[in-house]
Structure formats: C-alpha cells, structure tokens
Protein backbone atom coordinates (compact mmCIF):
# COMPACT_ATOMS: atom_id res chain seq x y z
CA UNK A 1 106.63 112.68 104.42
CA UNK A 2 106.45 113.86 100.93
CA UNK A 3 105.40 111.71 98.13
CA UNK A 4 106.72 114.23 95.44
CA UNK A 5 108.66 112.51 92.68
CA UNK A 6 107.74 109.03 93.41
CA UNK A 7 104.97 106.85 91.77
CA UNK A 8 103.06 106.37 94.78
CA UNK A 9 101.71 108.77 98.01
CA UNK A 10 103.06 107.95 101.42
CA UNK A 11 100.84 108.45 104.69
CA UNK A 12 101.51 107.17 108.32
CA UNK A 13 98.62 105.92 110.65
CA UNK A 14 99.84 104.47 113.83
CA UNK A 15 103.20 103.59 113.38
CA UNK A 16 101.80 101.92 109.69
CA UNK A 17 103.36 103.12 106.27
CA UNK A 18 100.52 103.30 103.96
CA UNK A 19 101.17 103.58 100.36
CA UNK A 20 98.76 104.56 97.58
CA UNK A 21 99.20 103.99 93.89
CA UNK A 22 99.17 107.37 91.87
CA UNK A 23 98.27 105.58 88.52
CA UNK A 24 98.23 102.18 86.15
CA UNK A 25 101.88 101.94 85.61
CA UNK A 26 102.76 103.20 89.65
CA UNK A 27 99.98 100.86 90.65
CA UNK A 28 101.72 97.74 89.38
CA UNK A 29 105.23 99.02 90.74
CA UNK A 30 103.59 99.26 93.99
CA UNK A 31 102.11 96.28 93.82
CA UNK A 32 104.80 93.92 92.51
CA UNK A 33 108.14 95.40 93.28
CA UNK A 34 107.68 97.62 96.40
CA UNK A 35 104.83 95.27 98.20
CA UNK A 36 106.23 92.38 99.95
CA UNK A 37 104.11 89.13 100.10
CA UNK A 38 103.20 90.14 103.63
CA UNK A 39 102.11 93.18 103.80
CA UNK A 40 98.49 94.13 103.34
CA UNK A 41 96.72 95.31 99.63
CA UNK A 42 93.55 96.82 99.24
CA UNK A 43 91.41 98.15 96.46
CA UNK A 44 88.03 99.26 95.54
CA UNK A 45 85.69 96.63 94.79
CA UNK A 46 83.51 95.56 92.04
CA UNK A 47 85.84 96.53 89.26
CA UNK A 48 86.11 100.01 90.13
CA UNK A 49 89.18 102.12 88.74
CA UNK A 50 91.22 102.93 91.56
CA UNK A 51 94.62 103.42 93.50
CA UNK A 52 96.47 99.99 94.22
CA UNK A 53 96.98 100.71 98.47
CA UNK A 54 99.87 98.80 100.38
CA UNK A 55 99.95 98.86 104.90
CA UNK A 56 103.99 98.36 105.06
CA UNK A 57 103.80 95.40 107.58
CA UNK A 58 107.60 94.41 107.98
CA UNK A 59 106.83 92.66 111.58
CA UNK A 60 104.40 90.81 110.18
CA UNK A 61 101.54 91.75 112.51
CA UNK A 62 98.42 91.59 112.54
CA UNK A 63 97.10 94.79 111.09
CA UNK A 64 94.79 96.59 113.66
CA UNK A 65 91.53 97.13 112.39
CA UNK A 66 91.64 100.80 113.04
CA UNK A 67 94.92 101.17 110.36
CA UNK A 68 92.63 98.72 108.12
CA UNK A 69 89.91 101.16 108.03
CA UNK A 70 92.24 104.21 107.36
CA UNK A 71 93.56 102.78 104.73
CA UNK A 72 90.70 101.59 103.42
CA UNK A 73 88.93 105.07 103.65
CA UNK A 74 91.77 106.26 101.70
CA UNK A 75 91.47 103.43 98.55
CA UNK A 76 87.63 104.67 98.75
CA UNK A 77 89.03 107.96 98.37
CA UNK A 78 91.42 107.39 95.15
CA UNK A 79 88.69 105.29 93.35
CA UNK A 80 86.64 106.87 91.31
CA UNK A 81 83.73 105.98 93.54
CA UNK A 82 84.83 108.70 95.95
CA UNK A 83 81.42 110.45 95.88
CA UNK A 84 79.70 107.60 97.13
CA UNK A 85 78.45 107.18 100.73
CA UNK A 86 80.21 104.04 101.36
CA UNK A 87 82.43 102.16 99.25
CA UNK A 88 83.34 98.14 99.18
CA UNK A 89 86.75 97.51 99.66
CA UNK A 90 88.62 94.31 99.11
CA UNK A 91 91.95 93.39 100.65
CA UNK A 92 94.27 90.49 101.09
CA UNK A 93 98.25 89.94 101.47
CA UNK A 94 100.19 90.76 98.74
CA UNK A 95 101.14 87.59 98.10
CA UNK A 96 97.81 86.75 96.70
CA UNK A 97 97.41 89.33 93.95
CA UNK A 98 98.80 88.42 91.04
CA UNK A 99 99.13 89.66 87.15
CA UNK A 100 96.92 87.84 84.25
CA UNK A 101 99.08 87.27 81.47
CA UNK A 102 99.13 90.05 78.94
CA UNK A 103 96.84 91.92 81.44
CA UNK A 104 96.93 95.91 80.55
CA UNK A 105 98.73 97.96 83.67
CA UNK A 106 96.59 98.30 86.37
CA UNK A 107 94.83 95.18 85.94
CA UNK A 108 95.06 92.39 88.95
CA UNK A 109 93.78 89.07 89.90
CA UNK A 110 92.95 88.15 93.74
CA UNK A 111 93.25 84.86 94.97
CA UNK A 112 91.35 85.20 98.08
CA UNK A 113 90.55 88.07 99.63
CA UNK A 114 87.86 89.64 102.82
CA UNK A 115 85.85 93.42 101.98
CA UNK A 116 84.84 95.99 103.93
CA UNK A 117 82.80 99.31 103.04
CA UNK A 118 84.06 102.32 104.29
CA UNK A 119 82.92 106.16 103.67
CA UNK A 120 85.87 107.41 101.35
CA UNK A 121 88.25 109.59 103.54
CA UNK A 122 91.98 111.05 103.31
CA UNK A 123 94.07 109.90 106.08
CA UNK A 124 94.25 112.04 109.07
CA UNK A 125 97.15 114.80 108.35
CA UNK A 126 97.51 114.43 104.48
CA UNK A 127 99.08 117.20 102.93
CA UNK A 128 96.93 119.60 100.63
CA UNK A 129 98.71 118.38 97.66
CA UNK A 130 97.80 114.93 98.24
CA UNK A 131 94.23 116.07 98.34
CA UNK A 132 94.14 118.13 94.95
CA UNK A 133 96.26 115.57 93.20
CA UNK A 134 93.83 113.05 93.25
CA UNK A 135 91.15 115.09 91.47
C-alpha cells in the first residue's frame, strides 16, 4: 500500500497495519487522532528524535512478539539513531501517551511503558521510496 500523500507510511507484517510517523506535526496526528487507545505505540528511547510508530490492533490482541520486533526495527530505523547497532525502543498502548501542555509537536509523555533494543531495519517488502524518504 502506498503511503503517498498522507502524513504517515503504511507497512503490513502478518496481518498487522503498522504505521510510521513521517514528521512532528504527522507524528502527533498519528498519535492522537488516528491511534486508538488500544493499539500499540512505539518510539526510540532515551529522547531520541524519531518517527511516532502505531501496530493497528482493532481485535485487541495480543501483539505477537515477532510484529513487535518488526515494528520496532522499523522506529530504530526512522530515528535518527539508525546507524547504531542496536537501538532501545520503548512501547506501550496508546492510551498511555499523552501531550504535556504547551508541549512543541512531536513531543510526548509515557505513562508506563516496557523497551526493547532492536538492530534498526525496514520492514520486509517496503517500497524504495519509503527507504529514500527517510534519509
């Protein structure tokens, strides 16, 4: 699926919608309008600048760990640590990130959250476009 024209990029991984932020401003709209409480959020760690990344969970499953780690690989990959070996990467529901008041764009709070460290990575089968658009 193409991800031209909107503010965020679209991959698949298992039957899993996985959405990645393409900027501040498209980071917050896919964080608090197209994110459901639900689903699952992710994000590079430590306070590094990166994509906002949303798993599309409208069962309300329990993620499996192998979409977790795509999508994971893939916030390690919009960050701008994406020439480290492995990168920490916190995630949670959507329902606990939240916006500090007066907070620039961008810019979220985590109520609780778990991290992993993955070894930045596109997803499987993401178009060329995808790949020089994040540089």
């Amino acid at each position: 699926m193409s991800s031209k024209g909107r503010p965020y990029r679209t991959f698949h991984h298992e039957g899993f919608e996985i959405l990645v932020g393409k900027g501040e401003r498209d980071n917050d709209h896919l964080t608090f309008d197209v994110a459901e409480p639900h689903d699952l959020w992710l994000h590079a760690g430590g306070g590094t600048p990166g994509s906002h990344v949303v798993v599309k969970n409208p069962e309300k499953l329990e993620v499996p760990r192998s979409v977790l780690e795509v999508a994971a690989a893939a916030a390690a990959w919009f960050s701008k640590a994406r020439g480290a070996l492995k990168v920490e990467i916190h995630y949670c529901n959507a329902s606990q990130v939240s916006k500090p008041k007066g907070a620039p764009p961008g810019l979220v709070e985590l109520r609780k959250w778990k991290s992993l460290r993955v070894r930045p990575a596109l997803p499987e089968g993401a178009e060329e476009a995808d790949a020089e658009e994040a540089r």
